[in-house]
PDB file of N, CA and C in Angstrom:
ATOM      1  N   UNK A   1      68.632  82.533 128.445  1.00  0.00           N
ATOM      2  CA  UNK A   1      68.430  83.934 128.768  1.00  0.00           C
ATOM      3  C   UNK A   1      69.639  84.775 128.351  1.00  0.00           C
ATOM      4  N   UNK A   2      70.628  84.317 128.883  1.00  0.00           N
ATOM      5  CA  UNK A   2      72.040  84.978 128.400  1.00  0.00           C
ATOM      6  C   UNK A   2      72.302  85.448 126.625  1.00  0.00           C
ATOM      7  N   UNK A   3      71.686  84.073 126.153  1.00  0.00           N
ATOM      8  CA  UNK A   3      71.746  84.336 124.706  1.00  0.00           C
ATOM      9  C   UNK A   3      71.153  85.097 124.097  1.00  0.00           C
ATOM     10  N   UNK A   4      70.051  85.175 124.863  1.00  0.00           N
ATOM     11  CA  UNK A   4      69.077  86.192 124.059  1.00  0.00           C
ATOM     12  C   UNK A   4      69.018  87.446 124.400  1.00  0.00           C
ATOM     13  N   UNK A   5      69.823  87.931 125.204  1.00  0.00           N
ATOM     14  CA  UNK A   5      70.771  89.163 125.669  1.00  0.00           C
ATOM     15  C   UNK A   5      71.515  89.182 124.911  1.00  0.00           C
ATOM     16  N   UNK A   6      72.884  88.251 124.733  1.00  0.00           N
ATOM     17  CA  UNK A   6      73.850  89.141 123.702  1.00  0.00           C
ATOM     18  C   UNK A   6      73.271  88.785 122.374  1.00  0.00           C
ATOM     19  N   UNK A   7      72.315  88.320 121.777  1.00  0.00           N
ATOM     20  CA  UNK A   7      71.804  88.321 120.099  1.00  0.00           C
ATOM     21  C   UNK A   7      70.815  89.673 120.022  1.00  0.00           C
ATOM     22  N   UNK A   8      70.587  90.311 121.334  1.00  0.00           N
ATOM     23  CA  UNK A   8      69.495  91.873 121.313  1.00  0.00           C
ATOM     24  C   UNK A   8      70.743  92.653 121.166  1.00  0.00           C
ATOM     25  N   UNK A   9      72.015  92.578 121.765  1.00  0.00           N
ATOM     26  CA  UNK A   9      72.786  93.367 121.917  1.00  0.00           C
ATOM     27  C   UNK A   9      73.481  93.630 120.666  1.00  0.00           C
ATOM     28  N   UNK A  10      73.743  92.493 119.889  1.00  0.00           N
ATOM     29  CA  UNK A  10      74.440  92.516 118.732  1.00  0.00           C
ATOM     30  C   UNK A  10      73.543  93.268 117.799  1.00  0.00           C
ATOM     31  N   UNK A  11      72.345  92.956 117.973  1.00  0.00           N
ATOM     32  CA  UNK A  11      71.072  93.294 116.809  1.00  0.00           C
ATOM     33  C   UNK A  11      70.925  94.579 116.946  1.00  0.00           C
ATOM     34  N   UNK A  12      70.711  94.880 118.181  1.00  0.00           N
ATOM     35  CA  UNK A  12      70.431  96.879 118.382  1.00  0.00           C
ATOM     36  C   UNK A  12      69.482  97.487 117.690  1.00  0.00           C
ATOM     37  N   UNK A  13      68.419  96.696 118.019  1.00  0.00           N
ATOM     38  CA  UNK A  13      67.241  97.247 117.657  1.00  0.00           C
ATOM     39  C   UNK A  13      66.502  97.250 115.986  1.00  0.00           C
ATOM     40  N   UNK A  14      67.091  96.545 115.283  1.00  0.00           N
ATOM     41  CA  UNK A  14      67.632  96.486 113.613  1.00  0.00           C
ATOM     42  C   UNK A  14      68.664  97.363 113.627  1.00  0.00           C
ATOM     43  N   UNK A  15      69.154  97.806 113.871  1.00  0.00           N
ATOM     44  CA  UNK A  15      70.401  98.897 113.593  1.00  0.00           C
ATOM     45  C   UNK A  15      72.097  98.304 113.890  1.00  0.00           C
ATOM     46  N   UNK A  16      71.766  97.218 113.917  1.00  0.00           N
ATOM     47  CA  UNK A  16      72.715  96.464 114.392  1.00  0.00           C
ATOM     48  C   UNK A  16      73.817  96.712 113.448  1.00  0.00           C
ATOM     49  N   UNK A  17      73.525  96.210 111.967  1.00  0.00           N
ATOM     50  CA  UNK A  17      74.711  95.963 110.896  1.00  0.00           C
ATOM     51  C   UNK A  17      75.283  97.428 110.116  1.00  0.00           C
ATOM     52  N   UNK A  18      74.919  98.311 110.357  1.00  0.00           N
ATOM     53  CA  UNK A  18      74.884  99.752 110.586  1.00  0.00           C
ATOM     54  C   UNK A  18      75.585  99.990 111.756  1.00  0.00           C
ATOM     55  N   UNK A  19      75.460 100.061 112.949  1.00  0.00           N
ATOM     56  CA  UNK A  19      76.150 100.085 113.565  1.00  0.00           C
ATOM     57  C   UNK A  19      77.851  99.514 113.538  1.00  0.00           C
ATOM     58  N   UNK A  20      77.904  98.148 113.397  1.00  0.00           N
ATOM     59  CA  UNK A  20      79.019  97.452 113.388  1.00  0.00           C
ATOM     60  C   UNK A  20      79.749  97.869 112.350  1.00  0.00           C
ATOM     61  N   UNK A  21      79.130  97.960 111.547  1.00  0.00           N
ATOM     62  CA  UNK A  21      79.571  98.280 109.750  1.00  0.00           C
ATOM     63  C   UNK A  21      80.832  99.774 110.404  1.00  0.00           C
ATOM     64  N   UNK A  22      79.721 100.873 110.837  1.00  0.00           N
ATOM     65  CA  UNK A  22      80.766 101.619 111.391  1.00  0.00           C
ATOM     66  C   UNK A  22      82.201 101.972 112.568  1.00  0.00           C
ATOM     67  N   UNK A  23      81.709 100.919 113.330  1.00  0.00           N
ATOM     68  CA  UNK A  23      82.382 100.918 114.229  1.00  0.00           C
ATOM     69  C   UNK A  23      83.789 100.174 113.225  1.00  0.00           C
ATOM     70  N   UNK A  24      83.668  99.197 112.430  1.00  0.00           N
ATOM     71  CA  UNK A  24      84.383  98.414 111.665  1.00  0.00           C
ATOM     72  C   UNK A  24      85.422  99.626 110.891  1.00  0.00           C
ATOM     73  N   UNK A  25      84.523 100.432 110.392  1.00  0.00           N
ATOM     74  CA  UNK A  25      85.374 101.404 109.685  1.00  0.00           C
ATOM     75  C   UNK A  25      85.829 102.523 110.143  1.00  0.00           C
ATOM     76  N   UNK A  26      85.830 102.887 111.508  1.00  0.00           N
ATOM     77  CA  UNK A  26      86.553 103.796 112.615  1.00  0.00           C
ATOM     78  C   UNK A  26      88.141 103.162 112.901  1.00  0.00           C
ATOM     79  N   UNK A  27      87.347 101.882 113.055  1.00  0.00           N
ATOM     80  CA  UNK A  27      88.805 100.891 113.662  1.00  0.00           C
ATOM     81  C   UNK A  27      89.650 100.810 112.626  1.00  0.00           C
ATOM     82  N   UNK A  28      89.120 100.729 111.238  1.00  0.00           N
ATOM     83  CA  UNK A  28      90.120 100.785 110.216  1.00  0.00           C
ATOM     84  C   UNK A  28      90.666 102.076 109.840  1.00  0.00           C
ATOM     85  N   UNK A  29      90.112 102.721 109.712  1.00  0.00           N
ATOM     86  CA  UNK A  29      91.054 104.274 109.859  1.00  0.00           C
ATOM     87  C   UNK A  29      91.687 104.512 111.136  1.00  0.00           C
ATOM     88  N   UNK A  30      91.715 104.273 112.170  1.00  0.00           N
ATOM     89  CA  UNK A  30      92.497 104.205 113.201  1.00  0.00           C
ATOM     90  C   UNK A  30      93.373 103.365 113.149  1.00  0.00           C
ATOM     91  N   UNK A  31      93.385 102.175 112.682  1.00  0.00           N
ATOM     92  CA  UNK A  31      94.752 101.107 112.400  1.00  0.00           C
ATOM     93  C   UNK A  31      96.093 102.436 111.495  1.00  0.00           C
ATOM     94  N   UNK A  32      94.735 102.455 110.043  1.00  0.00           N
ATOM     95  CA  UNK A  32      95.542 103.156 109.031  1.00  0.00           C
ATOM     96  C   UNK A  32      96.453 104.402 109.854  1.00  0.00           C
ATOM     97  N   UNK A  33      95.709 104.999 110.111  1.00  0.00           N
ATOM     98  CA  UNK A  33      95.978 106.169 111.311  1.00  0.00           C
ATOM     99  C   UNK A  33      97.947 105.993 111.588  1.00  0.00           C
ATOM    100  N   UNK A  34      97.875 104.779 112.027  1.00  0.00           N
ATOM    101  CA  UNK A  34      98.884 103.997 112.759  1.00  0.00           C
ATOM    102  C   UNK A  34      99.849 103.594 112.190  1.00  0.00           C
ATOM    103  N   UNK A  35      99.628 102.707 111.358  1.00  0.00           N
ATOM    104  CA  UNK A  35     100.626 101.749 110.291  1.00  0.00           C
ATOM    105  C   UNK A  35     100.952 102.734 109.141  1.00  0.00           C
ATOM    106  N   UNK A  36     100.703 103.464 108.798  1.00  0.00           N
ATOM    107  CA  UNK A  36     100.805 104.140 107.084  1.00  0.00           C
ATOM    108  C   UNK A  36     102.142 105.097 107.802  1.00  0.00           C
ATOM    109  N   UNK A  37     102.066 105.319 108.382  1.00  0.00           N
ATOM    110  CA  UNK A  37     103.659 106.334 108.721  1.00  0.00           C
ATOM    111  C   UNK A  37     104.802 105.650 109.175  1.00  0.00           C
ATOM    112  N   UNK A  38     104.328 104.522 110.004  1.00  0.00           N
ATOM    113  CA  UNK A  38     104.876 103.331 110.210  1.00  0.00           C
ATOM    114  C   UNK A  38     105.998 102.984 108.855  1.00  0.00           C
ATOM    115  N   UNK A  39     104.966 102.308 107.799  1.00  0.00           N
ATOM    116  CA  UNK A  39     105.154 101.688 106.252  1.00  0.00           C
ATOM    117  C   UNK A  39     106.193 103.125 105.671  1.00  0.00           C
ATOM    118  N   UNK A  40     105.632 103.942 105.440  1.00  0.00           N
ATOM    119  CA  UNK A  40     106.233 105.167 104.851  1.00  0.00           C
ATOM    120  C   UNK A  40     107.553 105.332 105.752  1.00  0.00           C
ATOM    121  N   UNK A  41     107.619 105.310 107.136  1.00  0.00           N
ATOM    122  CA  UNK A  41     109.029 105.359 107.580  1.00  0.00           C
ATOM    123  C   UNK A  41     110.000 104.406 107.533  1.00  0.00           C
ATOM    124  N   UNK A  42     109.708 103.323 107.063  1.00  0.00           N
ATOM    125  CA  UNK A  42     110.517 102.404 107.159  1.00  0.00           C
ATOM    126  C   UNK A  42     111.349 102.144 105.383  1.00  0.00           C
ATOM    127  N   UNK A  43     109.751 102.511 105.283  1.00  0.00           N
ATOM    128  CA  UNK A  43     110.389 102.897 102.923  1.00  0.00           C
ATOM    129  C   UNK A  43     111.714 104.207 103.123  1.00  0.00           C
ATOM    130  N   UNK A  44     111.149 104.902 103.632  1.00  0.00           N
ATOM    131  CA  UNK A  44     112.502 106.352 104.015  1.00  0.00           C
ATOM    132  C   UNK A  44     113.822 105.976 104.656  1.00  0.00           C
ATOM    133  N   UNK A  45     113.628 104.982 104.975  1.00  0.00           N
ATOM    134  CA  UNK A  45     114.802 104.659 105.931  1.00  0.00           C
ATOM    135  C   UNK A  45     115.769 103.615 104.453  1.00  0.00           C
ATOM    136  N   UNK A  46     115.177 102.774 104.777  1.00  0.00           N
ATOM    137  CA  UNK A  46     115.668 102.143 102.856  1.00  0.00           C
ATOM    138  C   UNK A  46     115.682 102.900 101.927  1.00  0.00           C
ATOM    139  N   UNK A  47     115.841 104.022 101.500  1.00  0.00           N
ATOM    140  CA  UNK A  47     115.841 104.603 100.463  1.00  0.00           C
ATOM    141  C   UNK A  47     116.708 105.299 100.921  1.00  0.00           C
ATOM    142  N   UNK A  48     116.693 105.751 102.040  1.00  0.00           N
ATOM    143  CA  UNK A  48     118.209 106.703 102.588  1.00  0.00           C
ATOM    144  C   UNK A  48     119.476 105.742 102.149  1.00  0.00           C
ATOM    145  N   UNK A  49     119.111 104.569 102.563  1.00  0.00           N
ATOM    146  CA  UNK A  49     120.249 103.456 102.863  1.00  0.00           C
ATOM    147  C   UNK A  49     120.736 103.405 101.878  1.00  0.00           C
ATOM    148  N   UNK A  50     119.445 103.092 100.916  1.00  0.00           N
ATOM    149  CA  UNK A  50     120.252 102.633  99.167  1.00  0.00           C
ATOM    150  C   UNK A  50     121.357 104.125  98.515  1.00  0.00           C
ATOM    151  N   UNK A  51     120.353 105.768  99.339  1.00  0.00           N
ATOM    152  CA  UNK A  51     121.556 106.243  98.540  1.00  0.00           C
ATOM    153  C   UNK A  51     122.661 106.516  98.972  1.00  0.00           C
ATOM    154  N   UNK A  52     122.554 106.233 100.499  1.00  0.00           N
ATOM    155  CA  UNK A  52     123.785 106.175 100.733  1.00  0.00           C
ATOM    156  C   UNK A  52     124.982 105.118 100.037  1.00  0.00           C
ATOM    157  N   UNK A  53     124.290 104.160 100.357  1.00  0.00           N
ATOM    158  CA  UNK A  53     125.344 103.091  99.892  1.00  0.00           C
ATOM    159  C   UNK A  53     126.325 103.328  98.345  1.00  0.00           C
ATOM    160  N   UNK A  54     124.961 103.927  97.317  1.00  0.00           N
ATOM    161  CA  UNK A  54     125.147 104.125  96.160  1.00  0.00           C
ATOM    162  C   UNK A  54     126.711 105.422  96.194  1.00  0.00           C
ATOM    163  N   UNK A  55     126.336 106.038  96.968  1.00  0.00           N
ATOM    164  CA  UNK A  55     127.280 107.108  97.128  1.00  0.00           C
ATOM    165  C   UNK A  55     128.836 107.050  97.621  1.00  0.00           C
ATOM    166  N   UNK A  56     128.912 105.887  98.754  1.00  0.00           N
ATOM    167  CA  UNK A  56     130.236 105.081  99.197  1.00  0.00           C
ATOM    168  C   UNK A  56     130.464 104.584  97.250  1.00  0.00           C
ATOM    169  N   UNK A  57     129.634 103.956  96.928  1.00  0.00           N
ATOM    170  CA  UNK A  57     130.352 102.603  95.648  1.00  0.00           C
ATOM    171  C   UNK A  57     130.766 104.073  94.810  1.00  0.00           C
ATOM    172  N   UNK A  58     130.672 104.630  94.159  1.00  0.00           N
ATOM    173  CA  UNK A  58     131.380 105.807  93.536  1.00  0.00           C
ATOM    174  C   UNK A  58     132.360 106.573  94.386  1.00  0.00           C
ATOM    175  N   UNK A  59     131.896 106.784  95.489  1.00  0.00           N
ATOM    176  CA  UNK A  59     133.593 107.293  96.242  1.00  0.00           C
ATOM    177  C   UNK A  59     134.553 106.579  96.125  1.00  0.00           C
ATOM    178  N   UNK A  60     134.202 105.094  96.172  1.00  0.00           N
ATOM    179  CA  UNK A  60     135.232 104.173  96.516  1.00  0.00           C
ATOM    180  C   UNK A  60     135.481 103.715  94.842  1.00  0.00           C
ATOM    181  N   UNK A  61     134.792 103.675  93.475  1.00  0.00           N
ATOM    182  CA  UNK A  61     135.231 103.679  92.640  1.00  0.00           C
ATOM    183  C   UNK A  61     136.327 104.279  92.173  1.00  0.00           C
ATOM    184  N   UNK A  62     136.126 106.135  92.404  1.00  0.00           N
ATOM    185  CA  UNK A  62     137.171 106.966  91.980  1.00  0.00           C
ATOM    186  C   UNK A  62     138.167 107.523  93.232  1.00  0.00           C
ATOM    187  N   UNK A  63     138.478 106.537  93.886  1.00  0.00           N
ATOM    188  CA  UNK A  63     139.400 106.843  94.925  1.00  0.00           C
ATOM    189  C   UNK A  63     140.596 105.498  94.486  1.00  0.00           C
TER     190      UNK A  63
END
């Protein structure tokens, strides 16, 4: 009985893989949502670093 409750539930009437399909791709733009500024802040942070660094090795060249 149980099973054949959650295999109606999953199915949803035929609308099932339609359904999931979207819910699938909410959750993935909501991850993205999340992580992509994440990724992008952490590239900004290394790229600060490198020019900084770059900027000490020439001070400290012509000093």
């Amino acid at each position: 009985m149980m099973a054949n409750t959650i295999t109606n539930f999953f199915h949803m009437g035929g609308y099932g893989i339609y359904i999931w399909i979207s819910y699938a791709m909410g959750l993935l733009v909501i991850a993205l949502n999340l992580l992509l500024p994440l990724w992008q802040h952490q590239k900004l942070i290394k790229t600060i670093s490198k020019k900084i660094q770059q900027q000490r090795d020439v001070h400290e060249t012509y000093s």
